[in-house]
PDB file of N, CA and C in Angstrom:
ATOM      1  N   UNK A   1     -46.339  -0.139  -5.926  1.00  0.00           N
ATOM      2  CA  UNK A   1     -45.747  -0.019  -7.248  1.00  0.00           C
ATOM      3  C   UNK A   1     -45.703  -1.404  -7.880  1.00  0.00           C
ATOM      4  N   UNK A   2     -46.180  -1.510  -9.156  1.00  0.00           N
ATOM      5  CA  UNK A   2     -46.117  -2.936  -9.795  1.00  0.00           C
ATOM      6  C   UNK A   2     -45.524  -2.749 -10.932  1.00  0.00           C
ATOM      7  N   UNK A   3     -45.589  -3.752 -11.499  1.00  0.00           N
ATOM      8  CA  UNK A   3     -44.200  -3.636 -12.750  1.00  0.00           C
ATOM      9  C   UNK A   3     -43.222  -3.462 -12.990  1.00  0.00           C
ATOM     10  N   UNK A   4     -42.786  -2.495 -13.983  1.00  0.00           N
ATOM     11  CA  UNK A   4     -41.260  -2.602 -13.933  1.00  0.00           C
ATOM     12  C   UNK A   4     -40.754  -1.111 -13.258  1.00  0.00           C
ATOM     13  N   UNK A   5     -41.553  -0.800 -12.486  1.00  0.00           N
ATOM     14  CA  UNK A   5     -40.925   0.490 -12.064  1.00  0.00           C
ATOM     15  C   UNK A   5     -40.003   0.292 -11.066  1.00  0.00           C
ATOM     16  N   UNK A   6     -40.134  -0.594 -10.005  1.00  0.00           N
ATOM     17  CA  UNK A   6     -38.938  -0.864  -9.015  1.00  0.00           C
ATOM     18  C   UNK A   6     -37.739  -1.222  -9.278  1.00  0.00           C
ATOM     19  N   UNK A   7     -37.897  -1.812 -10.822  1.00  0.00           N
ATOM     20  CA  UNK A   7     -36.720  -2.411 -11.267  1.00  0.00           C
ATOM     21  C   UNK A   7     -35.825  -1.424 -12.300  1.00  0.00           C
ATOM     22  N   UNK A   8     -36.676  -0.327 -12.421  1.00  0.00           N
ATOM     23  CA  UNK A   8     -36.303   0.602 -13.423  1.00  0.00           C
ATOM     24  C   UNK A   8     -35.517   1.865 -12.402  1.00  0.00           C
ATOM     25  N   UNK A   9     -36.181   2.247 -11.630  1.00  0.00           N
ATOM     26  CA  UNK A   9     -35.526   2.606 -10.230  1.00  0.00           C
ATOM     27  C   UNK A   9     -34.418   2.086  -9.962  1.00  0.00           C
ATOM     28  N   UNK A  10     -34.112   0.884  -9.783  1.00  0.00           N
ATOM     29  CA  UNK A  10     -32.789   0.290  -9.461  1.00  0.00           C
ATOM     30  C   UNK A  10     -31.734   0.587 -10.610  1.00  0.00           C
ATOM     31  N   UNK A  11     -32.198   0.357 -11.607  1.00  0.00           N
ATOM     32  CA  UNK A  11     -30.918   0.820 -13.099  1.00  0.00           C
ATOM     33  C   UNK A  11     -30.814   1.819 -13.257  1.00  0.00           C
ATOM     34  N   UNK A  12     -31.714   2.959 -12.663  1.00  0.00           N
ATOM     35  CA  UNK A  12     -31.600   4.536 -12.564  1.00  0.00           C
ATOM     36  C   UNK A  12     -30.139   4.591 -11.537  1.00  0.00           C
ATOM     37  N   UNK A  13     -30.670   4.012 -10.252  1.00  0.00           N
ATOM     38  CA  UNK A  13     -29.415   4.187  -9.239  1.00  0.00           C
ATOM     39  C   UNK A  13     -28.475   3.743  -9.750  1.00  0.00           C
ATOM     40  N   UNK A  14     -28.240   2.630 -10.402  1.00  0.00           N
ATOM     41  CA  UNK A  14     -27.172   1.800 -10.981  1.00  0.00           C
ATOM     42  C   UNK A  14     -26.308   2.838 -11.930  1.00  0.00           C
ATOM     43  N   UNK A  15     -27.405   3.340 -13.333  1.00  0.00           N
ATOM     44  CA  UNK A  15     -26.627   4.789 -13.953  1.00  0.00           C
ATOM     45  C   UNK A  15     -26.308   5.708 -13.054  1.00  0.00           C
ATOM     46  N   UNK A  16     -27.106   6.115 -12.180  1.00  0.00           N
ATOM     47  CA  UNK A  16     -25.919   7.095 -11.723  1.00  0.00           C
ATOM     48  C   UNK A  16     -24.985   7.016 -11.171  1.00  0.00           C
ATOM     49  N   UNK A  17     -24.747   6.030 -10.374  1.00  0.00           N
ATOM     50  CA  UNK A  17     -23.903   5.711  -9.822  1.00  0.00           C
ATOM     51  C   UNK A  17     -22.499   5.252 -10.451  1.00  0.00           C
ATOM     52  N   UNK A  18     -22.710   4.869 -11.869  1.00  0.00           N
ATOM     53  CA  UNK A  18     -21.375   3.918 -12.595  1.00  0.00           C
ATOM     54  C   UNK A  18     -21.270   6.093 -13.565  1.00  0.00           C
ATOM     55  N   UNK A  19     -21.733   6.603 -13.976  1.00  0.00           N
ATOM     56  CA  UNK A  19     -21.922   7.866 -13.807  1.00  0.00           C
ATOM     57  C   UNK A  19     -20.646   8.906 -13.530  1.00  0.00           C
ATOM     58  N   UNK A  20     -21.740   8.820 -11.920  1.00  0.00           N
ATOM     59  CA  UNK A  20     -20.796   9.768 -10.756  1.00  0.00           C
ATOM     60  C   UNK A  20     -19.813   8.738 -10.244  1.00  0.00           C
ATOM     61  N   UNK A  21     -19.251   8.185 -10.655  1.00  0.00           N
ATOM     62  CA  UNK A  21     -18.065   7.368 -10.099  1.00  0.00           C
ATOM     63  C   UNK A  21     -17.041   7.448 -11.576  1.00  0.00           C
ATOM     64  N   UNK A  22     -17.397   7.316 -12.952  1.00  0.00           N
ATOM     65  CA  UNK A  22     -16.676   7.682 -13.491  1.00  0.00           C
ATOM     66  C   UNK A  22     -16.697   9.209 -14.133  1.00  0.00           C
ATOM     67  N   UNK A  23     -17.259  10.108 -13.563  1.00  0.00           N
ATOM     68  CA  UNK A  23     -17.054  11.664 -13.471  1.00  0.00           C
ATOM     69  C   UNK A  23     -16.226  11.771 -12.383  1.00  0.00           C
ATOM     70  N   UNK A  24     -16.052  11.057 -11.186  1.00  0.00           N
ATOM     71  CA  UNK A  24     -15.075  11.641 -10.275  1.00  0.00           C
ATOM     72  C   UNK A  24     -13.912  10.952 -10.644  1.00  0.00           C
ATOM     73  N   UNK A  25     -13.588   9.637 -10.948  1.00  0.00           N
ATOM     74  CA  UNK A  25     -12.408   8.931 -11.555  1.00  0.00           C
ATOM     75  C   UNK A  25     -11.832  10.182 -12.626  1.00  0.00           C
ATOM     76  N   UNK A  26     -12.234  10.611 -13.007  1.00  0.00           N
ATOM     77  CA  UNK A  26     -11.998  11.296 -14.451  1.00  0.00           C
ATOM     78  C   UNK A  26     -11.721  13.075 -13.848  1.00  0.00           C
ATOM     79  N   UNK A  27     -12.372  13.573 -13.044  1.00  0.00           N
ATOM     80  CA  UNK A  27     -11.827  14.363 -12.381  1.00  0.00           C
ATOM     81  C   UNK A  27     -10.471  14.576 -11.600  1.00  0.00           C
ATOM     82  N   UNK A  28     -10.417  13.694 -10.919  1.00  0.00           N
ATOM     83  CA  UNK A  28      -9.321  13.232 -10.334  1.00  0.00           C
ATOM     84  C   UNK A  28      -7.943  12.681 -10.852  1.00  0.00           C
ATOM     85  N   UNK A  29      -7.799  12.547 -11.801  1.00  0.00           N
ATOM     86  CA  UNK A  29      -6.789  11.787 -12.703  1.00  0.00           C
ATOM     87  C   UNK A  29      -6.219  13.104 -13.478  1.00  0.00           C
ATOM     88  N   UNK A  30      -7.528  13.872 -13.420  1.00  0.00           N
ATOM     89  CA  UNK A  30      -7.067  15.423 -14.309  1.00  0.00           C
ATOM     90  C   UNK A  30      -6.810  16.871 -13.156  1.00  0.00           C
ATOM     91  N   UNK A  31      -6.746  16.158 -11.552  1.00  0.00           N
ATOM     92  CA  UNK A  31      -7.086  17.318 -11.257  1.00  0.00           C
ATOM     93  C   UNK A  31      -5.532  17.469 -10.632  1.00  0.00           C
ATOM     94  N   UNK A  32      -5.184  18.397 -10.006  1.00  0.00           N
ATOM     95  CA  UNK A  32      -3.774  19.115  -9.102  1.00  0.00           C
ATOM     96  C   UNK A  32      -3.692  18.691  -7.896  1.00  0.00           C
ATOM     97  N   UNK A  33      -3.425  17.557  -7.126  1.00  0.00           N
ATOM     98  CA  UNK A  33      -3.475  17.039  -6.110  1.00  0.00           C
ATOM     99  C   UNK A  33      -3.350  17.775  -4.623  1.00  0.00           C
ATOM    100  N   UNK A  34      -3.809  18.591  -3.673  1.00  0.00           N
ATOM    101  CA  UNK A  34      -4.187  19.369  -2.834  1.00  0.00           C
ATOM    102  C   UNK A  34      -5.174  19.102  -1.913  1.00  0.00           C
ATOM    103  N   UNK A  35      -5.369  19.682  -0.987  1.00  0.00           N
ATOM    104  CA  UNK A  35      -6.266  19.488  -0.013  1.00  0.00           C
ATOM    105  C   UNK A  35      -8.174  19.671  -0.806  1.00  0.00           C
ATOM    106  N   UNK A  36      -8.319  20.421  -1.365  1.00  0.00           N
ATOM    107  CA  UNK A  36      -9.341  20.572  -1.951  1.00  0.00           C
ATOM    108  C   UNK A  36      -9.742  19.140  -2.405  1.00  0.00           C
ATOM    109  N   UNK A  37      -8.938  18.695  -3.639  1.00  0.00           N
ATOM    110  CA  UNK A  37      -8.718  17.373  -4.233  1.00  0.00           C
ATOM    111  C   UNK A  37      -9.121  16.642  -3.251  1.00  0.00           C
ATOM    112  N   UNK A  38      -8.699  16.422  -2.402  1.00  0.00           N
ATOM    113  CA  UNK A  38      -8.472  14.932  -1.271  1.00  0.00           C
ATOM    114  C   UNK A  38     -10.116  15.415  -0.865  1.00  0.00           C
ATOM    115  N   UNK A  39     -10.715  16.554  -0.285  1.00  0.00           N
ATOM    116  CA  UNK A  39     -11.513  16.488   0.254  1.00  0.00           C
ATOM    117  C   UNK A  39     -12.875  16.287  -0.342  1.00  0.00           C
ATOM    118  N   UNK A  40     -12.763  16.478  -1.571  1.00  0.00           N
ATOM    119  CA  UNK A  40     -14.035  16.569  -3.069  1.00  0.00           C
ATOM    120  C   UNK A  40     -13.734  15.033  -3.020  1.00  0.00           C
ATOM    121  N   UNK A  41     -12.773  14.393  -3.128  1.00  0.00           N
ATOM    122  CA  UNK A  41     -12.577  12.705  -3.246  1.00  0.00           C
ATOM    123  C   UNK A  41     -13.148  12.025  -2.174  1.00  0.00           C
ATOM    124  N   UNK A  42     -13.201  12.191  -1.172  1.00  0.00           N
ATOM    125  CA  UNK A  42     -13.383  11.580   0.437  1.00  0.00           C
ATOM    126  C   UNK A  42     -15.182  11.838   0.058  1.00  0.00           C
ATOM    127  N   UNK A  43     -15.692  12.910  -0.359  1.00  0.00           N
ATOM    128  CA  UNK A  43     -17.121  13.203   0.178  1.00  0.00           C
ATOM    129  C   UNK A  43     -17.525  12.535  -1.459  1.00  0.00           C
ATOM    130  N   UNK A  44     -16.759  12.263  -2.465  1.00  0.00           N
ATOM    131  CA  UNK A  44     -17.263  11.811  -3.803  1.00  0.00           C
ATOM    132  C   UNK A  44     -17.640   9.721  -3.387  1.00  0.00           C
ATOM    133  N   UNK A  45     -16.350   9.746  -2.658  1.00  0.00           N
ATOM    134  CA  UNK A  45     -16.586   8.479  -2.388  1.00  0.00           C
ATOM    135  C   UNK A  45     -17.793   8.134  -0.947  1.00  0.00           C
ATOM    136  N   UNK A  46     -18.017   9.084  -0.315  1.00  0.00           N
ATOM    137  CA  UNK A  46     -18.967   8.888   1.069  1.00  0.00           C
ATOM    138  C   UNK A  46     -20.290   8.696  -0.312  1.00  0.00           C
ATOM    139  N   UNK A  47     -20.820   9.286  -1.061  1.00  0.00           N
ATOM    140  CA  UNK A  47     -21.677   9.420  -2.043  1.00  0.00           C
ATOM    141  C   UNK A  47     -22.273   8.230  -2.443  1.00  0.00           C
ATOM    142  N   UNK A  48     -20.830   7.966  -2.908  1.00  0.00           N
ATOM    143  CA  UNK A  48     -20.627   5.874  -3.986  1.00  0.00           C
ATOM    144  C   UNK A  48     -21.343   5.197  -3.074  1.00  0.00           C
ATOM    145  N   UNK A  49     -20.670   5.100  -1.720  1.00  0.00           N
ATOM    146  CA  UNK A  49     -20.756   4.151  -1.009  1.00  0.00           C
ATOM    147  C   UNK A  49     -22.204   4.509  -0.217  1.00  0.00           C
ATOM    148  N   UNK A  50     -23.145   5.519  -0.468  1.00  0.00           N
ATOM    149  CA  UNK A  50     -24.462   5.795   0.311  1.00  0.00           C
ATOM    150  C   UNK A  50     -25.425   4.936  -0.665  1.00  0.00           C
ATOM    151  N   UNK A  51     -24.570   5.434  -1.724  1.00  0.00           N
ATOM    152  CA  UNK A  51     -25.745   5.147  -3.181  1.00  0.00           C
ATOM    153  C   UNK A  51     -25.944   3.522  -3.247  1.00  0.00           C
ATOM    154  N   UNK A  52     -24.749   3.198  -3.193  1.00  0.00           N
ATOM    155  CA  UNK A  52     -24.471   1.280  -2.991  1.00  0.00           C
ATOM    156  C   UNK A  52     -25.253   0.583  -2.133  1.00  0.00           C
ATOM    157  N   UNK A  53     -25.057   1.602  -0.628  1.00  0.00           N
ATOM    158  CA  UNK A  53     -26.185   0.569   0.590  1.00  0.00           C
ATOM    159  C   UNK A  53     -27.101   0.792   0.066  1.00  0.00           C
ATOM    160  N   UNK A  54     -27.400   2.214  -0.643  1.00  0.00           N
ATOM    161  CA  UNK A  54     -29.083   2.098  -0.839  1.00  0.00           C
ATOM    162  C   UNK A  54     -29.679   1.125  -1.724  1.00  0.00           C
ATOM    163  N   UNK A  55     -28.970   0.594  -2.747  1.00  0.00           N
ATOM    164  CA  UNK A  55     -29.439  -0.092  -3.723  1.00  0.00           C
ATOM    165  C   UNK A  55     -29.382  -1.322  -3.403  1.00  0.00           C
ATOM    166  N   UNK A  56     -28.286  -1.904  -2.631  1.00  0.00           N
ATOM    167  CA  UNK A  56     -28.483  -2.992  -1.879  1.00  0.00           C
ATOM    168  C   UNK A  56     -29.869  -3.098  -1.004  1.00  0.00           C
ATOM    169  N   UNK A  57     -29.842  -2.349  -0.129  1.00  0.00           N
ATOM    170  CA  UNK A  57     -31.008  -2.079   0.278  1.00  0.00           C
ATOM    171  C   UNK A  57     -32.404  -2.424  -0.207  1.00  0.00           C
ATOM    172  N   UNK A  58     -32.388  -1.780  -1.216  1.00  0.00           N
ATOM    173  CA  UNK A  58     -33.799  -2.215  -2.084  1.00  0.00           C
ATOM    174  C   UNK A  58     -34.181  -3.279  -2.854  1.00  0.00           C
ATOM    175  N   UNK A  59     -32.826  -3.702  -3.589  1.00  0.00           N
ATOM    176  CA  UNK A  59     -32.591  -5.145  -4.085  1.00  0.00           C
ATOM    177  C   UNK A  59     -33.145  -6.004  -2.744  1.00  0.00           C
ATOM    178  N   UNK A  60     -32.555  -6.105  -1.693  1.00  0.00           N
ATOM    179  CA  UNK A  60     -33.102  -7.085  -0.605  1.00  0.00           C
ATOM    180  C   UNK A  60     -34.139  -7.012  -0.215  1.00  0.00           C
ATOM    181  N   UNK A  61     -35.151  -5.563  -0.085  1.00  0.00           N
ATOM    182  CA  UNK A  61     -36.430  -6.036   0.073  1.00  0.00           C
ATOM    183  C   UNK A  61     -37.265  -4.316  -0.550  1.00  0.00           C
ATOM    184  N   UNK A  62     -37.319  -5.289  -1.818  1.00  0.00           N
ATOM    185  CA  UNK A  62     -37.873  -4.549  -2.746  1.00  0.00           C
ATOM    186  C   UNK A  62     -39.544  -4.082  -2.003  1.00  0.00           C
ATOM    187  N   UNK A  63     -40.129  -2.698  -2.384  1.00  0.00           N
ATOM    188  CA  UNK A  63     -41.492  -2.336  -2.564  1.00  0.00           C
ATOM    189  C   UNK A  63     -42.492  -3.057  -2.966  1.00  0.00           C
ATOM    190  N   UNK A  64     -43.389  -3.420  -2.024  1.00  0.00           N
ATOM    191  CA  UNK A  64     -44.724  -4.497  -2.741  1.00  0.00           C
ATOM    192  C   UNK A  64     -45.382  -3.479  -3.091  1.00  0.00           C
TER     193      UNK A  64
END
């Protein structure tokens, strides 16, 4: 891949991620605090934090 596609890839992950982090912030602030709640939060945040290594990930050794 050459150009700006690796880098366009990365601001893709970047939107979704700032995204689905403020769709679940925003869920959560509106939602009824319960086991459901806690457990949609725990697997919203396992998500954040997959999406993060991955982009770290690629930032450090980008696709030639």
């Amino acid at each position: 891949m050459h150009g700006r596609r690796p880098s366009s890839l990365i601001a893709g992950g970047v939107l979704f991620l700032v995204v689905f982090a403020g769709l679940t912030i925003a869920a959560l602030a509106t939602a009824e605090l319960n086991v459901a709640t806690v457990a949609i939060a725990i697997v919203s945040l396992f998500v954040c934090v997959a999406v993060v290594l991955a982009l770290i990930g690629a930032m450090r050794n980008p696709p030639e």
